[in-house]
C-alpha atoms as a PDB file:
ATOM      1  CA  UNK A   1     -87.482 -22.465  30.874  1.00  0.00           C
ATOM      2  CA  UNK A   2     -85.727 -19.210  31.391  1.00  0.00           C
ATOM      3  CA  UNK A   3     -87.057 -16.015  31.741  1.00  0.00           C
ATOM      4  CA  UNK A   4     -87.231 -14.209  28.283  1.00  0.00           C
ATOM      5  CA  UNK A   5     -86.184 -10.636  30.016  1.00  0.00           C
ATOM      6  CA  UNK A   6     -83.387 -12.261  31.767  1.00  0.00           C
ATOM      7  CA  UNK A   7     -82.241 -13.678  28.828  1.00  0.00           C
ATOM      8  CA  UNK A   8     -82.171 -10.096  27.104  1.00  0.00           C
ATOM      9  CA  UNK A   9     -80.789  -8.555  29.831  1.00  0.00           C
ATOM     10  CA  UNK A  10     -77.839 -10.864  29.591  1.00  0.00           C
ATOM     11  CA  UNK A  11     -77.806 -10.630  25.917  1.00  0.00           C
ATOM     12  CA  UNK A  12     -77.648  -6.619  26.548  1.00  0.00           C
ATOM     13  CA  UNK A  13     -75.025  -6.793  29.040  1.00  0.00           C
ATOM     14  CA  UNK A  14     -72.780  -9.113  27.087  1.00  0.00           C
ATOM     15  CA  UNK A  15     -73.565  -6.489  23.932  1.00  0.00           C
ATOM     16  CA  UNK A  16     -72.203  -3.997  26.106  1.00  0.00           C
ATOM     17  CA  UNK A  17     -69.230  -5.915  27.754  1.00  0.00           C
ATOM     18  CA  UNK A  18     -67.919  -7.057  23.782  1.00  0.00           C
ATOM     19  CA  UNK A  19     -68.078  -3.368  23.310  1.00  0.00           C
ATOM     20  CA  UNK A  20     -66.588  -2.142  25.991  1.00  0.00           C
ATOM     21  CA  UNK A  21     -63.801  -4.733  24.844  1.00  0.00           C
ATOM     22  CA  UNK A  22     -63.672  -3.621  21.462  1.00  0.00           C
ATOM     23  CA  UNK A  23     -63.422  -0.208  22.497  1.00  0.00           C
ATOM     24  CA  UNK A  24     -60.358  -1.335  25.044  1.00  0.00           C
ATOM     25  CA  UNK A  25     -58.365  -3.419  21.903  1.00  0.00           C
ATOM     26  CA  UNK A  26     -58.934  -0.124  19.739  1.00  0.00           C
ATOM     27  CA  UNK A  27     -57.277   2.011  22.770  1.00  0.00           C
ATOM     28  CA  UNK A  28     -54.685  -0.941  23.254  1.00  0.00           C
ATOM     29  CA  UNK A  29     -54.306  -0.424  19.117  1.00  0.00           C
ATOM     30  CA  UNK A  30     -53.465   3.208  19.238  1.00  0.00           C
ATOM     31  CA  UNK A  31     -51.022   2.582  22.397  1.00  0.00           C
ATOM     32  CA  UNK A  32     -49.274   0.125  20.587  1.00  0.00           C
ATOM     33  CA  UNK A  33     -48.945   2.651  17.478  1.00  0.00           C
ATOM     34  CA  UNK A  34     -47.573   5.379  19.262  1.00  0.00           C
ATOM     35  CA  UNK A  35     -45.050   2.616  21.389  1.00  0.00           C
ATOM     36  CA  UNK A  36     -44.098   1.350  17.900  1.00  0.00           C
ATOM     37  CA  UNK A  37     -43.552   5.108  16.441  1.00  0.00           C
ATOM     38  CA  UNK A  38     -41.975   5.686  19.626  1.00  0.00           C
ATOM     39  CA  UNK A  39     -39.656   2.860  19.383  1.00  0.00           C
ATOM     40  CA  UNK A  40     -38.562   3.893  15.507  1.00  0.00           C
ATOM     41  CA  UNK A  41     -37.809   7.283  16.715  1.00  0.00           C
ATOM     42  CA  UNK A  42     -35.831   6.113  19.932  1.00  0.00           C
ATOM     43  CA  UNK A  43     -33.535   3.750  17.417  1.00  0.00           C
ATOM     44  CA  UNK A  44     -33.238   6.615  15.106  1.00  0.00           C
ATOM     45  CA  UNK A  45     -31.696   8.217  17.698  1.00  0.00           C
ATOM     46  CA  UNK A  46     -29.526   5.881  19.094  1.00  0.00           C
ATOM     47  CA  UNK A  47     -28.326   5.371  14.778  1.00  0.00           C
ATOM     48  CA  UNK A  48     -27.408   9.215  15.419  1.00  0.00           C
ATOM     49  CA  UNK A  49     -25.676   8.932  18.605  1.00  0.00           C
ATOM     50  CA  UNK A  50     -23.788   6.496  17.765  1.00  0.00           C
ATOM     51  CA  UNK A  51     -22.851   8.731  14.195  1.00  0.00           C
ATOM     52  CA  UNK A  52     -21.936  11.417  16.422  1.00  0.00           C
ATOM     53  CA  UNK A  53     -20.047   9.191  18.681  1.00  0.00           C
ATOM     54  CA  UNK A  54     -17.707   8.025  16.372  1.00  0.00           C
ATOM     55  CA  UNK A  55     -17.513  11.034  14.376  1.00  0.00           C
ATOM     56  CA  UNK A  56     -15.771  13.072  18.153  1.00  0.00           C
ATOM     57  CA  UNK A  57     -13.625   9.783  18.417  1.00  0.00           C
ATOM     58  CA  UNK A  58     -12.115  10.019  14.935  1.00  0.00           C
ATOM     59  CA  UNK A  59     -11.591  13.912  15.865  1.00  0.00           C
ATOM     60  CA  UNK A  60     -10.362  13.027  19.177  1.00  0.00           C
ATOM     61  CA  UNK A  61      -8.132  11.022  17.426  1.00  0.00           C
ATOM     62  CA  UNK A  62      -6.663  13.321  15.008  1.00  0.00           C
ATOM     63  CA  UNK A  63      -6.641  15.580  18.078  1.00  0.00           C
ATOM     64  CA  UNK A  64      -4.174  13.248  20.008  1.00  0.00           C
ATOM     65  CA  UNK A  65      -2.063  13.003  16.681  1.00  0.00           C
ATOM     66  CA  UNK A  66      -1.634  16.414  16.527  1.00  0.00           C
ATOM     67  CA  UNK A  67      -0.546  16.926  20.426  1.00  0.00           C
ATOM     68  CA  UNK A  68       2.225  14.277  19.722  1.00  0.00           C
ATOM     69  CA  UNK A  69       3.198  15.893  17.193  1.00  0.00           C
ATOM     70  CA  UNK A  70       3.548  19.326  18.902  1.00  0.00           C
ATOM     71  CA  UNK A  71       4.848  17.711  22.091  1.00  0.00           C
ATOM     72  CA  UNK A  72       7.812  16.197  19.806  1.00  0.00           C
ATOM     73  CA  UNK A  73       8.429  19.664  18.316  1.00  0.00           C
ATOM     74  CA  UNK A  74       8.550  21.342  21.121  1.00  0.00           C
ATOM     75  CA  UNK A  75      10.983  18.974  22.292  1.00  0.00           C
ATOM     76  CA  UNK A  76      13.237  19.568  19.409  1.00  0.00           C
ATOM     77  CA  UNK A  77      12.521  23.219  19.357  1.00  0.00           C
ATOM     78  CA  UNK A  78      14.028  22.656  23.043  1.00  0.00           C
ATOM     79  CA  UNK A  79      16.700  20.921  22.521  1.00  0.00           C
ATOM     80  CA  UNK A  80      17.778  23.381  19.309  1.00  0.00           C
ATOM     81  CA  UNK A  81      17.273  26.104  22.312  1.00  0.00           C
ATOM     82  CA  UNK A  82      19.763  24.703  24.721  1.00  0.00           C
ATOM     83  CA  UNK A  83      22.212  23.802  21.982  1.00  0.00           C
ATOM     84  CA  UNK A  84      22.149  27.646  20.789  1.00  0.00           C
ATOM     85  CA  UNK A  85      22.195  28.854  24.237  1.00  0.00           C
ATOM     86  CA  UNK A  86      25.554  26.732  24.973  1.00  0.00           C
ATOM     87  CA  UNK A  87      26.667  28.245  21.887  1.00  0.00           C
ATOM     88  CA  UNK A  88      26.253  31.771  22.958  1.00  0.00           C
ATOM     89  CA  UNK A  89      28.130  30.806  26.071  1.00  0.00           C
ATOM     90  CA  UNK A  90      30.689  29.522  24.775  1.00  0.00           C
ATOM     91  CA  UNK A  91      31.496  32.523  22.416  1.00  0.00           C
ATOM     92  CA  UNK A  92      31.094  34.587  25.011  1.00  0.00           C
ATOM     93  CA  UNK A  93      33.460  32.489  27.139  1.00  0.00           C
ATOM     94  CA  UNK A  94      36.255  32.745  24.165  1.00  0.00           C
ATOM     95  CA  UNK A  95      35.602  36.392  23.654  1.00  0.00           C
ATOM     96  CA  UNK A  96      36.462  36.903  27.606  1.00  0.00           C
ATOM     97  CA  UNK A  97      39.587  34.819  27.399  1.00  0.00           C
ATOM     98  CA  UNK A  98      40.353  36.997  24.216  1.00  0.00           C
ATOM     99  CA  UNK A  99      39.654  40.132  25.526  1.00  0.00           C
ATOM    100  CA  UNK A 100      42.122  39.218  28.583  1.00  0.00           C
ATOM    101  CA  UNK A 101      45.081  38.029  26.195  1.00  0.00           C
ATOM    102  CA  UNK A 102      44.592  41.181  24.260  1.00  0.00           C
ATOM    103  CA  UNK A 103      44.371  43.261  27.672  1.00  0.00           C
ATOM    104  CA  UNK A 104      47.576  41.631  28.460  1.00  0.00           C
ATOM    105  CA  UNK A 105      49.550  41.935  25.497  1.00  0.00           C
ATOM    106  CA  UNK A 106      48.622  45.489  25.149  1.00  0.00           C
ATOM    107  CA  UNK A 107      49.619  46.433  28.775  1.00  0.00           C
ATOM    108  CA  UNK A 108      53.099  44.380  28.015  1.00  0.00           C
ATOM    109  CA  UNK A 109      53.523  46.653  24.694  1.00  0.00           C
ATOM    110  CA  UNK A 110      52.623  49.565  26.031  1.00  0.00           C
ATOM    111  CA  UNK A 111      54.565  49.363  29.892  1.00  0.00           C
END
């Protein structure tokens, strides 16, 4: 038959491993609680991201809308430029030709 302090030896020790085990899952317990917290606060922040993400592309957006928009005005506001600026040319051209057939017909009167 076995020894009766062998056999509470071994009782003792596996006493002490099971609570050296029970003291590991409880550890392994609170690790996975703070993963799990962890985890809720990561995806919280990916939600918000991804809010903030979309919320700089519809700005972006509006962004690009207006730029087109200014682009095509200052085209036209361009074009309106060069049109008036032919304009004053050209009156300025017809004034000189004036101004000469006036010169000339007063220098005819008055020779």
């Amino acid at each position: 038959m076995a020894n009766p302090e062998k056999i509470s030896e071994d009782v003792a020790k596996l006493t002490l491993d099971v609570e050296l085990v029970k003291r590991d899952v409880l550890q392994f317990n609170k690790i996975l609680e703070k993963l799990d917290t962890t985890n809720n606060k990561v995806q919280e922040l990916i939600t918000n991201i991804s809010k903030i993400v979309s919320l700089h592309e519809q700005k972006f957006s509006v962004i690009e809308k207006e730029q087109a928009n200014t682009s095509d005005e200052m085209l036209d506001f361009n074009i309106r430029l060069k049109s008036l600026e032919k304009f004053k040319w050209n009156i300025s051209g017809g004034l000189t030709i004036i101004s000469l057939i006036v010169g000339y017909i007063i220098s005819i009167l008055f020779s």
